[in-house]
C-alpha atoms as a PDB file:
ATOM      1  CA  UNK A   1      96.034  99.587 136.448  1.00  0.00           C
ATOM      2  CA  UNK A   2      98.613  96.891 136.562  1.00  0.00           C
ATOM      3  CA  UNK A   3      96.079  94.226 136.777  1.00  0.00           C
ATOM      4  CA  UNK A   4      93.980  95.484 133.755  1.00  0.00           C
ATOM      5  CA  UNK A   5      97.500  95.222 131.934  1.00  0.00           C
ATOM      6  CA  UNK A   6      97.458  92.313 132.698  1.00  0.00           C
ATOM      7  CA  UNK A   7      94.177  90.988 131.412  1.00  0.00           C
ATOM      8  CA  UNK A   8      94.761  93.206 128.391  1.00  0.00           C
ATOM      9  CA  UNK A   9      97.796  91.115 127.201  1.00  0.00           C
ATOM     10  CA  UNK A  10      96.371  88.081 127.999  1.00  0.00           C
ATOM     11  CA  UNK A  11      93.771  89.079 125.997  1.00  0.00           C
ATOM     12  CA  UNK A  12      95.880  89.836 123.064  1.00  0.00           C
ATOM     13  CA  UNK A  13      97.515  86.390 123.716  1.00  0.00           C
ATOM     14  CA  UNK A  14      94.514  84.428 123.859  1.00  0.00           C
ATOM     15  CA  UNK A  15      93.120  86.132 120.173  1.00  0.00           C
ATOM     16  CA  UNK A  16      96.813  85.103 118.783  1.00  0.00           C
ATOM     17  CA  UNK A  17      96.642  81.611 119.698  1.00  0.00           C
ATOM     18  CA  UNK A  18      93.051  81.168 118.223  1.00  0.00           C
ATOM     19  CA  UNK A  19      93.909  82.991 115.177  1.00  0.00           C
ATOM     20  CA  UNK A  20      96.317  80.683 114.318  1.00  0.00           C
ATOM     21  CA  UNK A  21      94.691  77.819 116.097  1.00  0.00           C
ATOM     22  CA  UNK A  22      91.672  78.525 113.739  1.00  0.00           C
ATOM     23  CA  UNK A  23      94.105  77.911 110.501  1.00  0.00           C
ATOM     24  CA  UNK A  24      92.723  74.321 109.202  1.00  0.00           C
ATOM     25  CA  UNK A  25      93.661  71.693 107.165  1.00  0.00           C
ATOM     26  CA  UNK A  26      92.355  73.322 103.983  1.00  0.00           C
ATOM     27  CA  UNK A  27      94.581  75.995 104.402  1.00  0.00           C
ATOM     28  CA  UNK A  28      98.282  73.829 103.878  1.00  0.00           C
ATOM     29  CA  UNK A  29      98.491  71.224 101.723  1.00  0.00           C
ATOM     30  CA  UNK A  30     101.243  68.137 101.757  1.00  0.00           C
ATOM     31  CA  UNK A  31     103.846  68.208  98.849  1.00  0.00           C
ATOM     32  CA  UNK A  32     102.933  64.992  97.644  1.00  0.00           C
ATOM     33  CA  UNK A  33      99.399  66.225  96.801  1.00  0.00           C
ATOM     34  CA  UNK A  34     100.294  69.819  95.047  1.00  0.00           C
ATOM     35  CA  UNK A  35     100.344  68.351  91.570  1.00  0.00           C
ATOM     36  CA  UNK A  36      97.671  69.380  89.435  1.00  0.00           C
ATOM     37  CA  UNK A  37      97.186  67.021  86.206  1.00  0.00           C
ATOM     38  CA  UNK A  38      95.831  67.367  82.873  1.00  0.00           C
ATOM     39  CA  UNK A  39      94.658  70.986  82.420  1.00  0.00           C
ATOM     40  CA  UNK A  40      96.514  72.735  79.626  1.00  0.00           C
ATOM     41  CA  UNK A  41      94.761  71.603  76.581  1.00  0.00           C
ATOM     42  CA  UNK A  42      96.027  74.951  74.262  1.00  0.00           C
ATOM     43  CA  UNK A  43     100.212  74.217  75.274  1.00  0.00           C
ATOM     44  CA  UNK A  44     102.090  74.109  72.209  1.00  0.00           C
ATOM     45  CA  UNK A  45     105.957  72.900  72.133  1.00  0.00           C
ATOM     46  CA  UNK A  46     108.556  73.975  69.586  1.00  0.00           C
ATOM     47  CA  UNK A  47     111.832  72.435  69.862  1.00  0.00           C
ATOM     48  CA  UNK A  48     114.565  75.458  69.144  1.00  0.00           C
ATOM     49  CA  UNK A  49     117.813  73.579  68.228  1.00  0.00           C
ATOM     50  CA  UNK A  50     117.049  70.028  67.367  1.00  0.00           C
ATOM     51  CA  UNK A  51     121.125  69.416  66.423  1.00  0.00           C
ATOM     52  CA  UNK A  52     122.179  69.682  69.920  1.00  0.00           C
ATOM     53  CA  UNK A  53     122.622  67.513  72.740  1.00  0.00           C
ATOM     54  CA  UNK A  54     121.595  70.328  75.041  1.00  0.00           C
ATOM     55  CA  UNK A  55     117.828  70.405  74.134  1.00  0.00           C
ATOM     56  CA  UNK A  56     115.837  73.756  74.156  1.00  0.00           C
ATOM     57  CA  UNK A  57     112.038  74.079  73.830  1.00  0.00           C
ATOM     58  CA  UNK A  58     109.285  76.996  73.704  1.00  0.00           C
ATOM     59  CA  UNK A  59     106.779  75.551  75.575  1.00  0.00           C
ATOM     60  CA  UNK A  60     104.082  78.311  75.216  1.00  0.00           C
ATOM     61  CA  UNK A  61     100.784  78.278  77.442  1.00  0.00           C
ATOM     62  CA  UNK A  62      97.382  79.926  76.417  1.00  0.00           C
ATOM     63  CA  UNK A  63      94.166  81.301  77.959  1.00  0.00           C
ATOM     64  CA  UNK A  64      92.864  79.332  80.548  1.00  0.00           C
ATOM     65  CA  UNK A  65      95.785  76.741  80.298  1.00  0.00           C
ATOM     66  CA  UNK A  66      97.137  75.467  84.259  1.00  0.00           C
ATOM     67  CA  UNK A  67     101.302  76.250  83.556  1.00  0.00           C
ATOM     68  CA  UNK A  68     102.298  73.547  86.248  1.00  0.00           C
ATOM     69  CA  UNK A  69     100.039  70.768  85.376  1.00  0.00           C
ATOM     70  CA  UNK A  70     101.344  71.363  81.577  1.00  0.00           C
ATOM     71  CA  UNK A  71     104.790  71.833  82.946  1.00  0.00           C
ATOM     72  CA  UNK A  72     104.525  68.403  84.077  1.00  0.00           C
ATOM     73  CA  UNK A  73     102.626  67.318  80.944  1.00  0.00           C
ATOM     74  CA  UNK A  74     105.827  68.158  78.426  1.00  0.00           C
ATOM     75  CA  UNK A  75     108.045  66.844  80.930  1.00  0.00           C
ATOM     76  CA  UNK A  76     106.662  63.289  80.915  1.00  0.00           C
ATOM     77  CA  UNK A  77     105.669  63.522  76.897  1.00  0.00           C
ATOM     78  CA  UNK A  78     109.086  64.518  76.227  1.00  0.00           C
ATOM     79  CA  UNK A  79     110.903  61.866  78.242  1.00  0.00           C
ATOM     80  CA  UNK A  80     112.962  64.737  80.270  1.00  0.00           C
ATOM     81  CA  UNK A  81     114.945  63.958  83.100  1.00  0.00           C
ATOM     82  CA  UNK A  82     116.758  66.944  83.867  1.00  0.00           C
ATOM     83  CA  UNK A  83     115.694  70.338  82.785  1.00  0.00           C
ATOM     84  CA  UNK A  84     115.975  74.033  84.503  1.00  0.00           C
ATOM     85  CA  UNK A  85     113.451  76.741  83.214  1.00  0.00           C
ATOM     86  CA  UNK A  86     112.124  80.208  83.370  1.00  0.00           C
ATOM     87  CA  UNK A  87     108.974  82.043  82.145  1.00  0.00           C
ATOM     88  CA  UNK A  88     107.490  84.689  81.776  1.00  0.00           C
ATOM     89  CA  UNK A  89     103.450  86.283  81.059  1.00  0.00           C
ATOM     90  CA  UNK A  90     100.040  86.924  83.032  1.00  0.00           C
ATOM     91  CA  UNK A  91      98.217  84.550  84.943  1.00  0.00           C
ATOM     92  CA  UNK A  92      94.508  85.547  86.099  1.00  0.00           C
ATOM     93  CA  UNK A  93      94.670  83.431  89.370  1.00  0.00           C
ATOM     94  CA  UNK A  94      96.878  81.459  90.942  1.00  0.00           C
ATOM     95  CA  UNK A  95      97.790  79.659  94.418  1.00  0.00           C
ATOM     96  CA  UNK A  96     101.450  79.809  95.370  1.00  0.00           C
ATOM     97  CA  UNK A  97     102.855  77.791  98.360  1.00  0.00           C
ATOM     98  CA  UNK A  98     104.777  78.955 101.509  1.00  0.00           C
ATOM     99  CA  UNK A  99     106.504  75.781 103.152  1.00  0.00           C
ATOM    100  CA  UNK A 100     106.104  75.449 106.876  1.00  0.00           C
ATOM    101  CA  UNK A 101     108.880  73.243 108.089  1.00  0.00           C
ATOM    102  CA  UNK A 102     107.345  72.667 111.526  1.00  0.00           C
ATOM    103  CA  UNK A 103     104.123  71.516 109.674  1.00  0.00           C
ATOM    104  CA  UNK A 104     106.520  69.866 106.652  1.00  0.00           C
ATOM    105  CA  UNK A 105     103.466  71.135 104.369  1.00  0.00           C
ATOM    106  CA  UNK A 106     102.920  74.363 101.944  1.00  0.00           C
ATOM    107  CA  UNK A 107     100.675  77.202 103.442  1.00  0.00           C
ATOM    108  CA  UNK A 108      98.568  78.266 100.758  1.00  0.00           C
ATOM    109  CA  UNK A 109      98.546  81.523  99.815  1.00  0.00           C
ATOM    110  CA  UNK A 110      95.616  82.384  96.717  1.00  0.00           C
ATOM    111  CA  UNK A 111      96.335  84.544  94.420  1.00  0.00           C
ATOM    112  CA  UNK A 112      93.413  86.607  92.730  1.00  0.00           C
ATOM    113  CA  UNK A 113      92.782  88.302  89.133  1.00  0.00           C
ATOM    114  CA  UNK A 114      94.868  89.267  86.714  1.00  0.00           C
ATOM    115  CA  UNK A 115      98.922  89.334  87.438  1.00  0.00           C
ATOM    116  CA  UNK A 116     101.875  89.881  85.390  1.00  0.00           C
ATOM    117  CA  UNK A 117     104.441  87.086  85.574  1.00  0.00           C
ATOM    118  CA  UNK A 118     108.000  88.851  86.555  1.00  0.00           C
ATOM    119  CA  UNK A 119     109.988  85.472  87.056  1.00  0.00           C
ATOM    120  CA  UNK A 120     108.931  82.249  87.410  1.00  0.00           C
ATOM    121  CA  UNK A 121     111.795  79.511  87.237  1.00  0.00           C
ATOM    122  CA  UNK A 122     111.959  75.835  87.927  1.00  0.00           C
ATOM    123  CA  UNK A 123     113.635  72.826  87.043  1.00  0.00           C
ATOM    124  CA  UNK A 124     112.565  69.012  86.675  1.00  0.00           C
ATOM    125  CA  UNK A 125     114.062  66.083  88.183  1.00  0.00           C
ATOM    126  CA  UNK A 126     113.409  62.513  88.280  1.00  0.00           C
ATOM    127  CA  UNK A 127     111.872  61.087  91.483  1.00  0.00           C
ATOM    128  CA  UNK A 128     111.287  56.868  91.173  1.00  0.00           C
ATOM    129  CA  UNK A 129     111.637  57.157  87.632  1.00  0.00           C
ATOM    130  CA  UNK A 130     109.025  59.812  87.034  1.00  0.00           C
ATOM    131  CA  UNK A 131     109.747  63.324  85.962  1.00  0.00           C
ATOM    132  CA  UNK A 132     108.965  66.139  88.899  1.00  0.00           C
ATOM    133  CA  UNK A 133     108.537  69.887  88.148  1.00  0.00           C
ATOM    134  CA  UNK A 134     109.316  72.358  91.113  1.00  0.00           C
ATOM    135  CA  UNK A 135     108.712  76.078  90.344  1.00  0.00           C
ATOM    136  CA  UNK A 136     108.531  79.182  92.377  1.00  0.00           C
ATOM    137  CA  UNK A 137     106.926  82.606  90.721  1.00  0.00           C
ATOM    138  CA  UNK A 138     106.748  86.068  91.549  1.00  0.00           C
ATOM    139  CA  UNK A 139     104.023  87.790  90.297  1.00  0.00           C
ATOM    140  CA  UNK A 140     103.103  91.875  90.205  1.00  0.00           C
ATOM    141  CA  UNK A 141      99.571  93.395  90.754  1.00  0.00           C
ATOM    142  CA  UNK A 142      97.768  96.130  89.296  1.00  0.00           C
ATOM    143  CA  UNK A 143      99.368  98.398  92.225  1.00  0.00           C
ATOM    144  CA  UNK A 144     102.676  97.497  91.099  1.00  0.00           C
ATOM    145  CA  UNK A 145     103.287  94.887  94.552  1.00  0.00           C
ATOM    146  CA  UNK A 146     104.452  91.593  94.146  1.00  0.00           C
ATOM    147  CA  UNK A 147     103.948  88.136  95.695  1.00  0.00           C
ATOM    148  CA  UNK A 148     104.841  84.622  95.266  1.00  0.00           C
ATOM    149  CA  UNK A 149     106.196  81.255  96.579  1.00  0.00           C
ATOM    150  CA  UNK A 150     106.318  77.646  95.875  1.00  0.00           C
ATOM    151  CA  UNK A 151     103.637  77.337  92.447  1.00  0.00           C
ATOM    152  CA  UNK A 152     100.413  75.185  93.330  1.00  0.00           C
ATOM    153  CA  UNK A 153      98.535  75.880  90.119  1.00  0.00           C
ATOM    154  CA  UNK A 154      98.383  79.348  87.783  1.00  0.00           C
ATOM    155  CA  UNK A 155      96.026  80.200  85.421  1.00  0.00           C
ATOM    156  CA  UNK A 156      97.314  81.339  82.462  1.00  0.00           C
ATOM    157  CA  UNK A 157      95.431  84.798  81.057  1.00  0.00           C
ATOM    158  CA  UNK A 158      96.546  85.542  77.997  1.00  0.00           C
ATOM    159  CA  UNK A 159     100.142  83.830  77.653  1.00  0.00           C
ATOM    160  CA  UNK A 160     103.257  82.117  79.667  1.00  0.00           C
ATOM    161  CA  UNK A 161     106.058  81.781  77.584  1.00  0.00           C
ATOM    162  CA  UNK A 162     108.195  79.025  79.163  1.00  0.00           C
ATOM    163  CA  UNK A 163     111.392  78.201  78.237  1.00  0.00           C
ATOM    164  CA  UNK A 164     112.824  74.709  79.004  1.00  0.00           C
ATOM    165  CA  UNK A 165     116.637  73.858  78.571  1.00  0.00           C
ATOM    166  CA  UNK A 166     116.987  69.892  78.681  1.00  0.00           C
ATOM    167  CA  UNK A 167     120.328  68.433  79.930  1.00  0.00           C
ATOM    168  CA  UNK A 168     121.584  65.099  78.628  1.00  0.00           C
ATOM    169  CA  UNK A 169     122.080  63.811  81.881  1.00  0.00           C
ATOM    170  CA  UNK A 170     119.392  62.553  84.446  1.00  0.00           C
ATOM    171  CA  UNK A 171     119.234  64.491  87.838  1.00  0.00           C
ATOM    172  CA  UNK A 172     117.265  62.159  90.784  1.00  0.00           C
ATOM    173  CA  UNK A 173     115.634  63.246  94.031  1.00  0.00           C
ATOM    174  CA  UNK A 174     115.400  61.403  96.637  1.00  0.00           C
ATOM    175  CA  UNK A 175     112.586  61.898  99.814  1.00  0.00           C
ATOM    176  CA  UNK A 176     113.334  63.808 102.695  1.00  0.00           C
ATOM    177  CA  UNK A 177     111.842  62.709 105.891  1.00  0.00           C
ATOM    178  CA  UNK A 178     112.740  65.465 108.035  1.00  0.00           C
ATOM    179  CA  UNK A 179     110.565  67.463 105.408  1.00  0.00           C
ATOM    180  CA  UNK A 180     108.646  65.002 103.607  1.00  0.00           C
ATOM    181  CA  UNK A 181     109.885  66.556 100.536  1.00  0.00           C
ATOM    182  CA  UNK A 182     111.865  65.326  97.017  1.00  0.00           C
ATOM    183  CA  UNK A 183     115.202  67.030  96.902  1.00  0.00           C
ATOM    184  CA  UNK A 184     117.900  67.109  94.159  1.00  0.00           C
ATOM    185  CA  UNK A 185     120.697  65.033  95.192  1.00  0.00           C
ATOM    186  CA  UNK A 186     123.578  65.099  92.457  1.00  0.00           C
ATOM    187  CA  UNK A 187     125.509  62.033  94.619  1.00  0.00           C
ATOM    188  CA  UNK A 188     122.622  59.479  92.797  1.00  0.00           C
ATOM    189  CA  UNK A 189     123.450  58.152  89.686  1.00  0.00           C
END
């Protein structure tokens, strides 16, 4: 009896290690390459108080729009250099990020159909003089659960209504090599 114990939970070990064993490259991807580009052709901008130094915008996202690649988009049309941001709509798909520090690289984690956005918030820094958005969403299903993480790319479906506050100062990153990640560090001017 002890001996088939034995085998049982060496079994059980073995099927662990391969499970995770067979997790491949496709499956994380490297902060430097979770950027989408270009893919929110319908995002309009409306500037809300164009008197203060403190700039506020609507940036508002439509059908079939990518949020972070437009995120991204505003950020480097609109010259901004420090901004924090929340948001809030339906996305129908999306791939959020878990970040494995052993790995320094995001898990991904898909997201599929049609979601309500209950909080997505951000903010953008500079990082070698080009504007970087980092946002993190939760999102709740047609069962009423909830998921989320680090934002890869989200399809908008019908609207994200995003908005951006714009500080008049410049916030900086700078790379981490124990993560291999861009991190806020308010000590660069």
């Amino acid at each position: 009896m002890m001996a088939r114990t034995f085998y049982v939970l060496v079994l059980i070990g073995v099927t662990t290690m391969m499970s995770f064993s067979q997790e491949t490259a496709t499956d994380y991807v490297a902060p430097s390459q979770a950027v989408p580009r270009g893919k929110a052709p319908k995002m309009q901008v409306q500037l809300l108080n164009p008197e203060e130094p403190t700039k506020r915008y609507a940036v508002i996202f439509y059908q079939g729009d990518e949020a972070f690649s437009g995120l991204l988009e505003f950020a480097e049309k609109y010259h901004v250099t420090s901004a924090h941001f929340t948001a809030i709509g339906a996305l129908n798909g999306a791939a959020v990020g878990w970040f494995d520090l052993q790995r320094k690289m995001y898990k991904k984690i898909p997201i599929e159909g049609q979601v309500e956005v209950l909080s997505m918030i951000g903010d953008i820094a500079v990082y070698q003089g080009e504007p970087v958005v980092h946002t993190h969403v939760v999102v709740g299903t047609s069962d009423g659960t909830t998921r989320g993480g680090h934002v890869l790319g989200a399809y908008v479906s019908p609207t994200l209504e995003v908005t951006v506050t714009v500080d008049p100062l410049t916030m900086q990153k700078r790379f981490d090599p124990a993560t291999d990640l861009t991190l806020i560090d308010p000590a660069i001017k």
